[in-house]
C-alpha atoms as a PDB file:
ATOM      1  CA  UNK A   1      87.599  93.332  37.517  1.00  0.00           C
ATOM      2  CA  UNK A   2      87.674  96.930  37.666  1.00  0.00           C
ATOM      3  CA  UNK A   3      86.553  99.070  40.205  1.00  0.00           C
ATOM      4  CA  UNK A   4      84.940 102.238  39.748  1.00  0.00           C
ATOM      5  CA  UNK A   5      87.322 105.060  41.555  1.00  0.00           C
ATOM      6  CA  UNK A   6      85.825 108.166  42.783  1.00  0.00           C
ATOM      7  CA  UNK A   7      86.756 111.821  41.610  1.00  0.00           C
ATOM      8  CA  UNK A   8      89.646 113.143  43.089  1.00  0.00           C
ATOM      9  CA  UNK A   9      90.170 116.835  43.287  1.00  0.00           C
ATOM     10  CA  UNK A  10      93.603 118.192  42.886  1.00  0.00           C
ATOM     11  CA  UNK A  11      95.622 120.209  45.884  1.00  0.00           C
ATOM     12  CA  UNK A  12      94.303 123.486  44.702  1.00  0.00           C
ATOM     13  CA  UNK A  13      90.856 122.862  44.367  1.00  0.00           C
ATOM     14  CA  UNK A  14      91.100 120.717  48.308  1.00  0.00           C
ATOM     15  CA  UNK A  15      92.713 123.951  49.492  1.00  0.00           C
ATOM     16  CA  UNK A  16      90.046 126.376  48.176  1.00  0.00           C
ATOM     17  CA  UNK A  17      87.323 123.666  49.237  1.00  0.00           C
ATOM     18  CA  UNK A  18      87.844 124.720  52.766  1.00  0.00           C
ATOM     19  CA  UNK A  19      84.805 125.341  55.057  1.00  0.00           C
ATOM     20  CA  UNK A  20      85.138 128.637  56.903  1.00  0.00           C
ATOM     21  CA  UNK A  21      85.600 128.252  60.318  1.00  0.00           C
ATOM     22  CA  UNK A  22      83.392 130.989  62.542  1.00  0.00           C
ATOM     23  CA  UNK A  23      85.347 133.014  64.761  1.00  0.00           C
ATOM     24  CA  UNK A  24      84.212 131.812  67.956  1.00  0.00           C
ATOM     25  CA  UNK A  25      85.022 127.929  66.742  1.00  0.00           C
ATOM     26  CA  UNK A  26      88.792 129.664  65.947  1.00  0.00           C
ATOM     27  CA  UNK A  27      89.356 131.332  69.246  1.00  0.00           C
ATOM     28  CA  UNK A  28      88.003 128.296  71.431  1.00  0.00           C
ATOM     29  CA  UNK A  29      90.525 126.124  69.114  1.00  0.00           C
ATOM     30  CA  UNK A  30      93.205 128.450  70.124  1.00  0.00           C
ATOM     31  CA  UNK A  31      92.034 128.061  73.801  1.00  0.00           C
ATOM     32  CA  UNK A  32      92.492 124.381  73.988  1.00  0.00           C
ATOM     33  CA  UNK A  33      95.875 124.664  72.553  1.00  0.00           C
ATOM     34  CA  UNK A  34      96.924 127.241  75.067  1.00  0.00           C
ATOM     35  CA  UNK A  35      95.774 124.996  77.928  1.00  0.00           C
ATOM     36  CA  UNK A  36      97.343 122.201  75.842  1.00  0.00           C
ATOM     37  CA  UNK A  37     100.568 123.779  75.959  1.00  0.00           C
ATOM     38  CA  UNK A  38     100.761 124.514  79.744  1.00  0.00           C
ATOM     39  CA  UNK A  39     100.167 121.364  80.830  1.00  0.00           C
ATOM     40  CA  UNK A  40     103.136 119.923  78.996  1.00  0.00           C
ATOM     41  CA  UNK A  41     104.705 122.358  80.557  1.00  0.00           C
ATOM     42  CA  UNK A  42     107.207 120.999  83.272  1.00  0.00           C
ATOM     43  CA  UNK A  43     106.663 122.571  86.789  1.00  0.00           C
ATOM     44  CA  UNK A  44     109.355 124.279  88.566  1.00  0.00           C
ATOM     45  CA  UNK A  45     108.245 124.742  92.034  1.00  0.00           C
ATOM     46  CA  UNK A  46     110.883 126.714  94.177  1.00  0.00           C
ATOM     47  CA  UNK A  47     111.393 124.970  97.757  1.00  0.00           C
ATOM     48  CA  UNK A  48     114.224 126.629  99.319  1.00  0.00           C
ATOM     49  CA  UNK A  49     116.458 129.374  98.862  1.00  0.00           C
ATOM     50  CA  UNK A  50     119.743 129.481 100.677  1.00  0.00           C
ATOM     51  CA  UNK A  51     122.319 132.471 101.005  1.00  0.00           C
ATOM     52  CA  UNK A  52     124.663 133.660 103.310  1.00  0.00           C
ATOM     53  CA  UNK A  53     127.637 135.685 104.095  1.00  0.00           C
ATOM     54  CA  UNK A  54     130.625 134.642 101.352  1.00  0.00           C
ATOM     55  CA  UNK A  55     128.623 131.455  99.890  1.00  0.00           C
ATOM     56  CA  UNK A  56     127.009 131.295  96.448  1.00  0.00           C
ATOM     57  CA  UNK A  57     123.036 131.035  96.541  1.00  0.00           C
ATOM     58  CA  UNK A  58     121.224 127.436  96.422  1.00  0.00           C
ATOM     59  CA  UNK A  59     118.305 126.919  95.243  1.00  0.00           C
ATOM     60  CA  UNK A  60     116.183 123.611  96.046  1.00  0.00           C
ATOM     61  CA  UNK A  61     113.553 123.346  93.341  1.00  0.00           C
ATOM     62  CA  UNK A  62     111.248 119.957  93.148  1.00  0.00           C
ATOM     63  CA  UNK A  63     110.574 119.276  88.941  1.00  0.00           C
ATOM     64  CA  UNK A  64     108.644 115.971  88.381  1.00  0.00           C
ATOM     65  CA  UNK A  65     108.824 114.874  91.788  1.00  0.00           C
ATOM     66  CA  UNK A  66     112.447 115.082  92.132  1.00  0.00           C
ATOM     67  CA  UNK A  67     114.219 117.795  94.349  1.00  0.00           C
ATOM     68  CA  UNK A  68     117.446 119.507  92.427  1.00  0.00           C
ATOM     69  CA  UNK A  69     120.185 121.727  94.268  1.00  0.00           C
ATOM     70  CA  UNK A  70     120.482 124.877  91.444  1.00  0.00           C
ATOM     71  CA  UNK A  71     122.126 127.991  91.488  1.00  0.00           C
ATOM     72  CA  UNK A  72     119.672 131.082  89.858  1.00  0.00           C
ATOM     73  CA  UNK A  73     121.193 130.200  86.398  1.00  0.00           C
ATOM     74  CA  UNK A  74     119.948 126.818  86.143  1.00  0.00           C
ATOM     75  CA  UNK A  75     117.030 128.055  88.200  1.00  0.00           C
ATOM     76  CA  UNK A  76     116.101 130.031  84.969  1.00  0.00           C
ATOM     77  CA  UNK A  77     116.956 127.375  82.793  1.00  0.00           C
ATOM     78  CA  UNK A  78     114.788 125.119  83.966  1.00  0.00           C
ATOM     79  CA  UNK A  79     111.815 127.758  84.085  1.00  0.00           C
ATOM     80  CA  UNK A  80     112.587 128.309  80.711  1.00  0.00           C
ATOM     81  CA  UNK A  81     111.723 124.881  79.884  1.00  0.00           C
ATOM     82  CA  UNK A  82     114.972 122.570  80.191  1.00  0.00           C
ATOM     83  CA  UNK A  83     114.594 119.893  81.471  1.00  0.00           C
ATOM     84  CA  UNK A  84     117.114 118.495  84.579  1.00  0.00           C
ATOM     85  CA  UNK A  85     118.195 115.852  82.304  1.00  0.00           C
ATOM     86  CA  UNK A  86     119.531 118.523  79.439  1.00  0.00           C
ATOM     87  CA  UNK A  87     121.018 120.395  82.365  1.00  0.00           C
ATOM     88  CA  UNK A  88     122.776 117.021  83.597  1.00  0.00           C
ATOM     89  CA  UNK A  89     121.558 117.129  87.133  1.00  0.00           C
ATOM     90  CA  UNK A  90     121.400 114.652  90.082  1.00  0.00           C
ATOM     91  CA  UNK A  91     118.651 114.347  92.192  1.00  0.00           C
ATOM     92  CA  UNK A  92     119.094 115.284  95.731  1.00  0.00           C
ATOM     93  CA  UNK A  93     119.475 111.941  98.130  1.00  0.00           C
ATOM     94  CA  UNK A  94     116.373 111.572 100.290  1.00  0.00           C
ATOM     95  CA  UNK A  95     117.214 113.407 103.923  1.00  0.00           C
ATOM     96  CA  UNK A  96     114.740 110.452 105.549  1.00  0.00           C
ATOM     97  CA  UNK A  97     117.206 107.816 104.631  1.00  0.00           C
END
């Protein structure tokens, strides 16, 4: 038994097929991706800075739910998207225990 099989068209012709896609369809596409893309973002939320005389700054940031002790160069690692994992550190102990 043989089945009939329906026309193919080859990669050229699919590629010039295309529909057109109006402008306004194109720029709310590029909107969802843009709000895609910042909420896979991680958040970096800055909780405490410390400094003082002689002692290198601390920053307490909370990422995920966790609290990290950074200094500003890890501080602007992790805003630039590392994560604490690739940056290898430990989350702070909780002060309540």
């Amino acid at each position: 038994m043989s089945q009939a099989r329906l026309p193919t068209l080859p990669d050229a012709a699919m590629r010039q097929a295309r529909v057109a896609v109006a402008p306004d369809i194109k720029r709310h596409l590029a909107q969802r991706r843009a709000v895609a893309a910042l909420q896979a973002r991680q958040r970096v939320i800055l909780a405490t800075r410390t400094f003082g005389a002689g002692r290198p700054v601390r920053n307490r940031v909370l990422v995920a739910g966790q609290y990290y002790d950074v200094d500003d160069w890890r501080l602007a690692q992790l805003r630039a998207g590392l994560s604490p994992a690739d940056l290898e550190l430990v989350p702070v102990a909780d002060e309540a225990e």
